[in-house]
Protein backbone atom coordinates (compact mmCIF):
# COMPACT_ATOMS: atom_id res chain seq x y z
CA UNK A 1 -18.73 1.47 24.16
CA UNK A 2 -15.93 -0.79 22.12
CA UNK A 3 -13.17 1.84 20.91
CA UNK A 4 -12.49 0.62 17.51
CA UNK A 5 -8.85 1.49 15.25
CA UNK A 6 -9.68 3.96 13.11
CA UNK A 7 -7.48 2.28 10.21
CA UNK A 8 -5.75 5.39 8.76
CA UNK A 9 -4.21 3.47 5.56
CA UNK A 10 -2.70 6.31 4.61
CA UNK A 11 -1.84 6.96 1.23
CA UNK A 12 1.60 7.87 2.29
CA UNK A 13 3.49 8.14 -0.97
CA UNK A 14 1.18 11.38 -1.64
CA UNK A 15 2.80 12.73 1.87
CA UNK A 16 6.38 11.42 0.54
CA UNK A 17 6.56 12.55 -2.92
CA UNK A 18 5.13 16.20 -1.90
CA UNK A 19 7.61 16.02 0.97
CA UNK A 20 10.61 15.69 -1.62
CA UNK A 21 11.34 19.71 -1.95
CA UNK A 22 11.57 20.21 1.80
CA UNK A 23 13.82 21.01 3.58
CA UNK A 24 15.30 18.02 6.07
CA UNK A 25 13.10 17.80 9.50
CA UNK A 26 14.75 18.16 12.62
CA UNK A 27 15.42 15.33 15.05
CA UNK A 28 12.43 13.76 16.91
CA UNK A 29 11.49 14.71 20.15
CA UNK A 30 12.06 12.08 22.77
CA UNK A 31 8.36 10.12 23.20
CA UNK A 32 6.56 11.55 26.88
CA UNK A 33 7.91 10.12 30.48
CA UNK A 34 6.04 6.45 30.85
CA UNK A 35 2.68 6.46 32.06
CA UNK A 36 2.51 4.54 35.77
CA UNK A 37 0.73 1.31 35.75
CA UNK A 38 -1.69 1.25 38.50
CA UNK A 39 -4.44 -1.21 37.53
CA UNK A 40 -3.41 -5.05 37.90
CA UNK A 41 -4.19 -5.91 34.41
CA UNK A 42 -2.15 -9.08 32.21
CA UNK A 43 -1.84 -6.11 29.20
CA UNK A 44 -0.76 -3.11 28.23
CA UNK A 45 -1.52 0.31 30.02
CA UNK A 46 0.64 3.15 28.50
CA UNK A 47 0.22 6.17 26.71
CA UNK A 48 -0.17 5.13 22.65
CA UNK A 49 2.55 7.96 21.96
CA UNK A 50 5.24 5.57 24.04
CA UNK A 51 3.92 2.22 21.95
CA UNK A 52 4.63 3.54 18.57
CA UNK A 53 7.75 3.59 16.85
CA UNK A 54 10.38 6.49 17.01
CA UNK A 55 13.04 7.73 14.45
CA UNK A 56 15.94 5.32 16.36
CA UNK A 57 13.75 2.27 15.89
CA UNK A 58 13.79 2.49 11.90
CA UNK A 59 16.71 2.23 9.65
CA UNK A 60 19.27 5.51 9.22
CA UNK A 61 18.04 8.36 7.41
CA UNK A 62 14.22 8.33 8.32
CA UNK A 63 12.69 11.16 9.81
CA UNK A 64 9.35 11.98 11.65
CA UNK A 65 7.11 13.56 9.47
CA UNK A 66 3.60 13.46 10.97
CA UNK A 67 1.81 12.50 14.47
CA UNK A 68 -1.67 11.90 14.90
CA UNK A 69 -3.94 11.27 17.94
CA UNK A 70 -7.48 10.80 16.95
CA UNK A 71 -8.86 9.78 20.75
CA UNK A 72 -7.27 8.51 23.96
CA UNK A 73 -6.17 5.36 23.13
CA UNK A 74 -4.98 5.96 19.60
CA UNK A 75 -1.34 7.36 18.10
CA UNK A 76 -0.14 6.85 14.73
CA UNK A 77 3.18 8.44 13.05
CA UNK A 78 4.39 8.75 9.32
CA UNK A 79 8.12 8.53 8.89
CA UNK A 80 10.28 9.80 5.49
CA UNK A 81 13.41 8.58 4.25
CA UNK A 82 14.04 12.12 2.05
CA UNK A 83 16.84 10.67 0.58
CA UNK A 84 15.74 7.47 -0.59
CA UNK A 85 12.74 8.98 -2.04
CA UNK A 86 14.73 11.93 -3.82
CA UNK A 87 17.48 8.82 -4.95
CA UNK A 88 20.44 10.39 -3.33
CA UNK A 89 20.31 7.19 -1.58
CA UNK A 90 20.03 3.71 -2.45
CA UNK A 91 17.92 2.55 0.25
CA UNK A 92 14.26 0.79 -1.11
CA UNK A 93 12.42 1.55 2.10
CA UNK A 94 10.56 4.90 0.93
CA UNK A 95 8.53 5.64 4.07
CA UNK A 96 6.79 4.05 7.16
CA UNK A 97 3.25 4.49 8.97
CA UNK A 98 2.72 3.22 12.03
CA UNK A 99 -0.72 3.26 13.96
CA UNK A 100 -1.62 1.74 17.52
CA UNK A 101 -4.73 1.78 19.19
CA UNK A 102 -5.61 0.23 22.97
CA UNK A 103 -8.34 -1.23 23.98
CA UNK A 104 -9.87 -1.96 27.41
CA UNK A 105 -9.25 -5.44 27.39
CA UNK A 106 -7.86 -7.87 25.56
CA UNK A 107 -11.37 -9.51 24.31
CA UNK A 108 -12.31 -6.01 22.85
CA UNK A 109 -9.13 -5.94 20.93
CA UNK A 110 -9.70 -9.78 19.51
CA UNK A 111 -13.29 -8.47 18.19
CA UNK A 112 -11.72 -5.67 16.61
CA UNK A 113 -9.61 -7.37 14.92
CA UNK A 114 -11.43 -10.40 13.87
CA UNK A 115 -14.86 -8.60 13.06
CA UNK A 116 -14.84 -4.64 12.42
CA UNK A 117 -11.04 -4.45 11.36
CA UNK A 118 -11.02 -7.74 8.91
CA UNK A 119 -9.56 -6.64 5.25
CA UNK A 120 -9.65 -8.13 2.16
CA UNK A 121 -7.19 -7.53 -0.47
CA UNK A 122 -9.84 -5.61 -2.51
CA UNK A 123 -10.40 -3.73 0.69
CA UNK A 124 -6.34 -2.48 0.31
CA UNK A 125 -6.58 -2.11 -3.68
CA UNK A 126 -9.33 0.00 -3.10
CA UNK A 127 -7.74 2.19 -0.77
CA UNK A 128 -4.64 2.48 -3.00
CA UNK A 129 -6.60 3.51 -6.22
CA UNK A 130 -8.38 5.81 -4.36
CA UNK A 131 -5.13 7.98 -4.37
CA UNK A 132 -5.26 9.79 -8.34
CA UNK A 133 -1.36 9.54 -8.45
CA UNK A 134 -2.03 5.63 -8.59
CA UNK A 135 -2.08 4.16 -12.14
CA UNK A 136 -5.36 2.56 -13.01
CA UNK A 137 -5.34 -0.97 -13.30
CA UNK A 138 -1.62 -1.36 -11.85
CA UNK A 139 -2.62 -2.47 -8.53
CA UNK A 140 -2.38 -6.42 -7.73
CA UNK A 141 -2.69 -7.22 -3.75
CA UNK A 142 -2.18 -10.32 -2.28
CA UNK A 143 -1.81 -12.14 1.40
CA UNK A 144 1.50 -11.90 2.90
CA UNK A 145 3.00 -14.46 5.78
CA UNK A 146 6.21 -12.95 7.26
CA UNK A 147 7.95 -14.82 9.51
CA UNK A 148 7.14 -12.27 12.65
CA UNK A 149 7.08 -13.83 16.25
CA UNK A 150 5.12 -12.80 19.63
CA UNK A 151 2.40 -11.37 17.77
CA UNK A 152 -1.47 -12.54 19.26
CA UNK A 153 -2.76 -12.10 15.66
CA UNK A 154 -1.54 -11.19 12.75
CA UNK A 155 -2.31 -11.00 9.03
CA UNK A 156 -0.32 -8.87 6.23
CA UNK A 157 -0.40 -8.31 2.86
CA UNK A 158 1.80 -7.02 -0.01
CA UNK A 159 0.24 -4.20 -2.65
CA UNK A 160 2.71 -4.07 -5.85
CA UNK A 161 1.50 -0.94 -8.30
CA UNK A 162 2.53 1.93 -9.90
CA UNK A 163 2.93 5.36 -8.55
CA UNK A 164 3.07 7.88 -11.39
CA UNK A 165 6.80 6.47 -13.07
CA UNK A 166 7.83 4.40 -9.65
CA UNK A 167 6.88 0.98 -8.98
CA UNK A 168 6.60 0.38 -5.03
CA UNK A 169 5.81 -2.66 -3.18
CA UNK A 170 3.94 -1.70 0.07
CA UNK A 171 3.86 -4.14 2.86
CA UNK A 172 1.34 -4.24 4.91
CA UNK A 173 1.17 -5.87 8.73
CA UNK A 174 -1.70 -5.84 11.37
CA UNK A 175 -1.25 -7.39 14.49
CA UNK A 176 -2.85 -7.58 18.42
CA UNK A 177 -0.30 -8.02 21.40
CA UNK A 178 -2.83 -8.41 24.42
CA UNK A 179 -5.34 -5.31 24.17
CA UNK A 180 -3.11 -3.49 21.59
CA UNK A 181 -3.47 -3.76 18.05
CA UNK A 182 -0.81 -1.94 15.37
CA UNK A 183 -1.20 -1.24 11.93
CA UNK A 184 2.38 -1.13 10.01
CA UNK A 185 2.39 0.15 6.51
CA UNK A 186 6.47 -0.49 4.88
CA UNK A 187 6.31 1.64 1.37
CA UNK A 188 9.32 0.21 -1.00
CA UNK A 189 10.59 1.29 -4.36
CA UNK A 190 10.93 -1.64 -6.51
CA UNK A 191 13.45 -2.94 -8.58
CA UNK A 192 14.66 -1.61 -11.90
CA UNK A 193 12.51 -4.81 -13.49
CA UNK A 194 9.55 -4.15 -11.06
CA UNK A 195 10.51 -7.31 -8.66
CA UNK A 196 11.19 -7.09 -5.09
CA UNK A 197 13.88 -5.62 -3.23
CA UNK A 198 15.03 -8.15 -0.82
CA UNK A 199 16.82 -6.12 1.32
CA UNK A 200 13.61 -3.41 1.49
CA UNK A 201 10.97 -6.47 2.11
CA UNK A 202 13.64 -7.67 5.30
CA UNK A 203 13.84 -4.41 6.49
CA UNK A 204 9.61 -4.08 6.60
CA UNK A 205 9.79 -7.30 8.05
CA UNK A 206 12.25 -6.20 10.75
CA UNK A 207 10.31 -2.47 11.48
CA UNK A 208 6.73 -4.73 11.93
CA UNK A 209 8.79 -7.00 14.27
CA UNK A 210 10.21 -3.81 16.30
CA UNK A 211 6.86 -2.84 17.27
CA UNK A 212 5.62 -6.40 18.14
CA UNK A 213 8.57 -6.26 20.22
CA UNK A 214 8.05 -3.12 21.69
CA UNK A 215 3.83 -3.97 22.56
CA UNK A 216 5.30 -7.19 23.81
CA UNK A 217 8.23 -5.06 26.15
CA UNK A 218 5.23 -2.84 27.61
CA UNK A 219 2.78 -5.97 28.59
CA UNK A 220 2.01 -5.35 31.99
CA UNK A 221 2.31 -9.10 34.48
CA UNK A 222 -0.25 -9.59 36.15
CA UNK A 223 0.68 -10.07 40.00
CA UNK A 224 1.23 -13.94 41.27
């Protein structure tokens, strides 16, 4: 039976908004000891909790706020930048999901991703509006190329709305590395005029890129 990605698409500024009154989380546990590799397989066999991104991979002042394991195979987290998103600091990223799932092969993973995991952009504004803190009619999605390397497959797009008084742009990256395929969700505040932050859109770039890299650091060779 194929093990699809469940596709959280969180609506994580719900999570980061009602998150603004707590108190700051605690440091991150360090991620499980690696998982031995015993099969001779060109991919990736390792626990999903080691492939996903932890607090020292992200820019200063995020912390962990959530971890979720639906089924073997599957981890995702939801960082918070607390500051940023109570404006004690001036940093645009707001907050960060980050989902992997594994698959048995790498041909699985390819069907996953170009069959039951193919997204439209009314697939994402859909998603957003379904949040009722999202402004009707504010949402405009389009396709997004970042210049990531060492990525299978990838595709991405950029959401721009309103959330209650705060216009975010929310970039969004999906990409296979062998049998693994990672869902990154970047939340940034926008400008004071609604554009881009430049700084927040290289610093999604960068956090999509750190977990290519890290997929890409836990391929397995297969023996000569």
């Amino acid at each position: 039976m194929k093990k699809y990605l469940p596709l959280l698409l969180l609506p994580i500024l719900l999570v980061i908004l009602a998150a603004c009154g707590v108190p700051p989380l605690s440091q991150s546990s360090d991620p499980p000891a690696p998982t031995p590799i015993t099969t001779p397989f060109a991919g990736i066999r390792e626990d999903p909790q080691r492939l996903t991104l932890i607090q020292t991979d992200l820019p200063d002042g995020f912390r962990k706020l959530d971890n979720t394991t639906l089924h073997e195979g599957h981890n995702a987290v939801l960082f918070m930048n607390a500051d940023a998103v109570s404006g004690k600091s001036d940093q645009a990223v707001l907050g960060v999901v980050d989902e992997i799932t594994t698959y048995e092969n790498d041909a699985d993973a390819r069907d996953a991703f170009e069959n039951d995991l193919l997204l439209s952009e009314q697939d994402i504004a859909n998603k957003i509006q379904e949040s009722e803190s999202t402004a009707p009619g504010s949402i405009k999605v389009q396709a997004y190329h970042p210049d990531l390397n060492d990525a299978d497959l990838l595709r991405a797009f950029k959401a721009s709305y309103q959330l209650g008084e705060t216009p975010v742009h929310e970039y969004r990256y999906q990409f296979m590395v062998s049998n693994a395929i990672g869902n990154v969700i970047v939340t940034v505040r926008a400008e004071e005029d609604g554009g881009e932050s430049e700084s927040g859109r290289a610093q999604a770039d960068a956090i999509a890129q750190a977990q290519i890299d890290k997929l890409n650091n836990f391929r397995a060779q297969r023996p000569q």
